[in-house]
Protein backbone atom coordinates (compact mmCIF):
# COMPACT_ATOMS: atom_id res chain seq x y z
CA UNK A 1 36.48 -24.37 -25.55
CA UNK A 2 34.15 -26.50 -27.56
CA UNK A 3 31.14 -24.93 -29.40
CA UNK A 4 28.58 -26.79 -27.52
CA UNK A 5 30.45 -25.13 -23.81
CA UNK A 6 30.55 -22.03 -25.26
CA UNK A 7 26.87 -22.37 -25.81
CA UNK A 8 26.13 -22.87 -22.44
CA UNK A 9 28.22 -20.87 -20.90
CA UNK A 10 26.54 -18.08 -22.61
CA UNK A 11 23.03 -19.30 -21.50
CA UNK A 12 24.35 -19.71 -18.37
CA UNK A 13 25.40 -16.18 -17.94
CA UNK A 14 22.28 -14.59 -19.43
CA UNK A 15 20.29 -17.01 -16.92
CA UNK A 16 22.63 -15.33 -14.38
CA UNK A 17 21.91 -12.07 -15.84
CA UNK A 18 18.15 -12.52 -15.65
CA UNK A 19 18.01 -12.15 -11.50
CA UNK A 20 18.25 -8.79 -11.94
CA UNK A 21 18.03 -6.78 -8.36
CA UNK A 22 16.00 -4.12 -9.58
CA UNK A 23 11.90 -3.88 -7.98
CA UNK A 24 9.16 -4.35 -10.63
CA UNK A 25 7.67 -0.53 -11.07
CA UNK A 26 5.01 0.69 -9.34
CA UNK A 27 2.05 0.12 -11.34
CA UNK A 28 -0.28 2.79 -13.33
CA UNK A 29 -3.51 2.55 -10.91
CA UNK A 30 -0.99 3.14 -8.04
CA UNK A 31 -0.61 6.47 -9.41
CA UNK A 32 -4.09 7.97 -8.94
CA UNK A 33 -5.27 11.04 -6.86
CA UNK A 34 -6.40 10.65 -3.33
CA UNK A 35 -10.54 11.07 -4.58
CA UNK A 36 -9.76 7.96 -6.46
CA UNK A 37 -8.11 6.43 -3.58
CA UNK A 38 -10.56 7.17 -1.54
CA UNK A 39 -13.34 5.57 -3.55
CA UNK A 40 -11.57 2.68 -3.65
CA UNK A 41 -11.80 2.03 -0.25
CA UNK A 42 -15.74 2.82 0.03
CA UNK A 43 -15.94 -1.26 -0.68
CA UNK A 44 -14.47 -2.11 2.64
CA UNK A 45 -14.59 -4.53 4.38
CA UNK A 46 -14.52 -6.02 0.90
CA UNK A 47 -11.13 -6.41 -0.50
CA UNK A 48 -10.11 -2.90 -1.86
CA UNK A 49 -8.79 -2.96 -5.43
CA UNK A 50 -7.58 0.13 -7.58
CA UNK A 51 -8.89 0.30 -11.25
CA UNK A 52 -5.74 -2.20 -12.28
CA UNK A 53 -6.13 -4.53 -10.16
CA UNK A 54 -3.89 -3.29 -7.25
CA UNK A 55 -4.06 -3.59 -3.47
CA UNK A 56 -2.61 -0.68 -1.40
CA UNK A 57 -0.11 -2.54 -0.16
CA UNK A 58 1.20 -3.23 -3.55
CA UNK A 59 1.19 0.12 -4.44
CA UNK A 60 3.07 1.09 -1.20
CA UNK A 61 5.71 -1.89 -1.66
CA UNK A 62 6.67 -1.09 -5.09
CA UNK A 63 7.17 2.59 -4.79
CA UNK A 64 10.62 2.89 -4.53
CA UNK A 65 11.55 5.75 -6.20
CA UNK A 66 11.69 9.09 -4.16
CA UNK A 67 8.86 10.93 -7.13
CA UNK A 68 6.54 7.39 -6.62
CA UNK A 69 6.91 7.57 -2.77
CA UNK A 70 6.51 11.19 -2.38
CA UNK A 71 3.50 11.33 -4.64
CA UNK A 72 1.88 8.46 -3.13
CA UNK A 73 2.65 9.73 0.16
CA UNK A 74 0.53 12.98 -0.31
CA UNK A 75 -2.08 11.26 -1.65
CA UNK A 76 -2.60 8.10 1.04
CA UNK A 77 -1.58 10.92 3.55
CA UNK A 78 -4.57 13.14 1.99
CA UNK A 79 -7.06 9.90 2.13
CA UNK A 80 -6.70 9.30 6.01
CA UNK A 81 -6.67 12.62 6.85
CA UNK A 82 -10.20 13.01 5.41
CA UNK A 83 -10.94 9.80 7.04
CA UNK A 84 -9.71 10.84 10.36
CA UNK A 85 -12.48 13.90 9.96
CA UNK A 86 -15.30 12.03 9.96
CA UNK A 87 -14.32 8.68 11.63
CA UNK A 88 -15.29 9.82 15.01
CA UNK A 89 -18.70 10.03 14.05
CA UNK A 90 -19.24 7.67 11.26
CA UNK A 91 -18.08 3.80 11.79
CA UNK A 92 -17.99 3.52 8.13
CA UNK A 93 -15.02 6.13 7.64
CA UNK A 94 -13.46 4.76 10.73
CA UNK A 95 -13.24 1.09 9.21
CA UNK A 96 -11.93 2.69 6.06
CA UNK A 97 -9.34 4.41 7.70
CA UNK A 98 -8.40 1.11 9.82
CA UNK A 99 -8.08 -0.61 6.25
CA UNK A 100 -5.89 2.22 4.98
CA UNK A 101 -3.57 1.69 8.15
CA UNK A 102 -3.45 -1.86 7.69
CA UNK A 103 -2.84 -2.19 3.76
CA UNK A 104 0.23 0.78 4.29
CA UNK A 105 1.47 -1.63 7.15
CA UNK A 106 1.46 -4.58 4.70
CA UNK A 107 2.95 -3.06 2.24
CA UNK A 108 5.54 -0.85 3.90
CA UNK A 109 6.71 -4.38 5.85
CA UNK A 110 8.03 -5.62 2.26
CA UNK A 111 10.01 -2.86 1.63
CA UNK A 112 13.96 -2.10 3.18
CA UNK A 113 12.45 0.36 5.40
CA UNK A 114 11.81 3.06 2.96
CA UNK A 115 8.31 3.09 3.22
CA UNK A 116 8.31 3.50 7.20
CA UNK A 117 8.12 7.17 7.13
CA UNK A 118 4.82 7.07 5.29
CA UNK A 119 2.91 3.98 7.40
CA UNK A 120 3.69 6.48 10.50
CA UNK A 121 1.83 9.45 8.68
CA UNK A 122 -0.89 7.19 7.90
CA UNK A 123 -0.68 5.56 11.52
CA UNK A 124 -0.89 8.97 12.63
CA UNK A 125 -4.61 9.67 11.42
CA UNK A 126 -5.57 7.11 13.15
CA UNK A 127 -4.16 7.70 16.59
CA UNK A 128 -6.99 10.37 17.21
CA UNK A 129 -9.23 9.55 20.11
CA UNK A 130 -12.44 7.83 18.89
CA UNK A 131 -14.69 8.24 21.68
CA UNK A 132 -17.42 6.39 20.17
CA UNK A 133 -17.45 2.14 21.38
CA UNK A 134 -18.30 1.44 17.59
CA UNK A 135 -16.13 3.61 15.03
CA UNK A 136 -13.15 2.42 17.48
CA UNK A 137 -13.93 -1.20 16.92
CA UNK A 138 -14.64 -0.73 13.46
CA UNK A 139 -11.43 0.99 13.14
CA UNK A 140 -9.29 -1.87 14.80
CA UNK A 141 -11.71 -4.14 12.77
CA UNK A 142 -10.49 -2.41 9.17
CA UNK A 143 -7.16 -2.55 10.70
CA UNK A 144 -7.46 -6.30 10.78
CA UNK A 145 -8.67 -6.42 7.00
CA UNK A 146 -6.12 -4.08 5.73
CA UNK A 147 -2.98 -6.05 7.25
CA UNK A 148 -4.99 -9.79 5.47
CA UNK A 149 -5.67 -8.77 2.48
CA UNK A 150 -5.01 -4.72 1.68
């Protein structure tokens, strides 16, 4: 084999090498506690960002390993069950709590299926009756936001 072949064979198999399979890591503001979660979505219906830069459905995406997922779990899981408290009554929380719903579906749909178990604990918050005509529409409303742009 000449020099010049070897040479790019060699490139050619570090190009190769470069596709690596494994997921980017979950980034540092994905790894807050639920209060800062929570604050985070007080600015919907504007887009809701963590201090990094992050969407929810980022951090959900990315969290592939079983520490990542588990933590993140119990805190999102924390979030929308303090949502859930108040959203019967307050059409604020409820849209909140729609977002939350709607960013974990996002992100949960670009993962293998490993982040199912957690959109359905989230989902589950949610499924309490809202009597009121307005916190339910701004629930499905926050939904709506979440899935666009959470």
């Amino acid at each position: 084999m000449t020099s010049a072949r070897a040479v790019a064979c060699c490139a050619l198999a570090l190009v190769a090498g470069c596709g690596s399979s494994d997921p980017p890591p979950l980034p540092a503001d994905c790894q807050q506690p639920s209060s800062v979660i929570a604050a985070a979505l007080a600015r919907a219906p504007a887009p809701v960002r963590l201090s990094g830069g992050s969407p929810l459905s980022r951090c959900v995406s990315r969290a592939r390993a079983d520490g990542d997922l588990q933590a993140l779990s119990v805190a999102l899981t924390e979030v929308a069950d303090g949502l859930r408290e108040r959203a019967g009554d307050d059409a604020a929380a409820a849209l909140q709590l729609g977002y939350l719903v709607g960013a974990v579906r996002r992100g949960a749909a670009a993962t293998p299926g490993i982040a199912a178990q957690l959109a359905r604990r989230v989902e589950f918050a949610a499924r309490r009756d809202v009597a009121a005509r307005r916190p339910r529409l701004a629930l499905l409303r926050g939904i709506r936001l979440g899935e666009a742009a959470g």
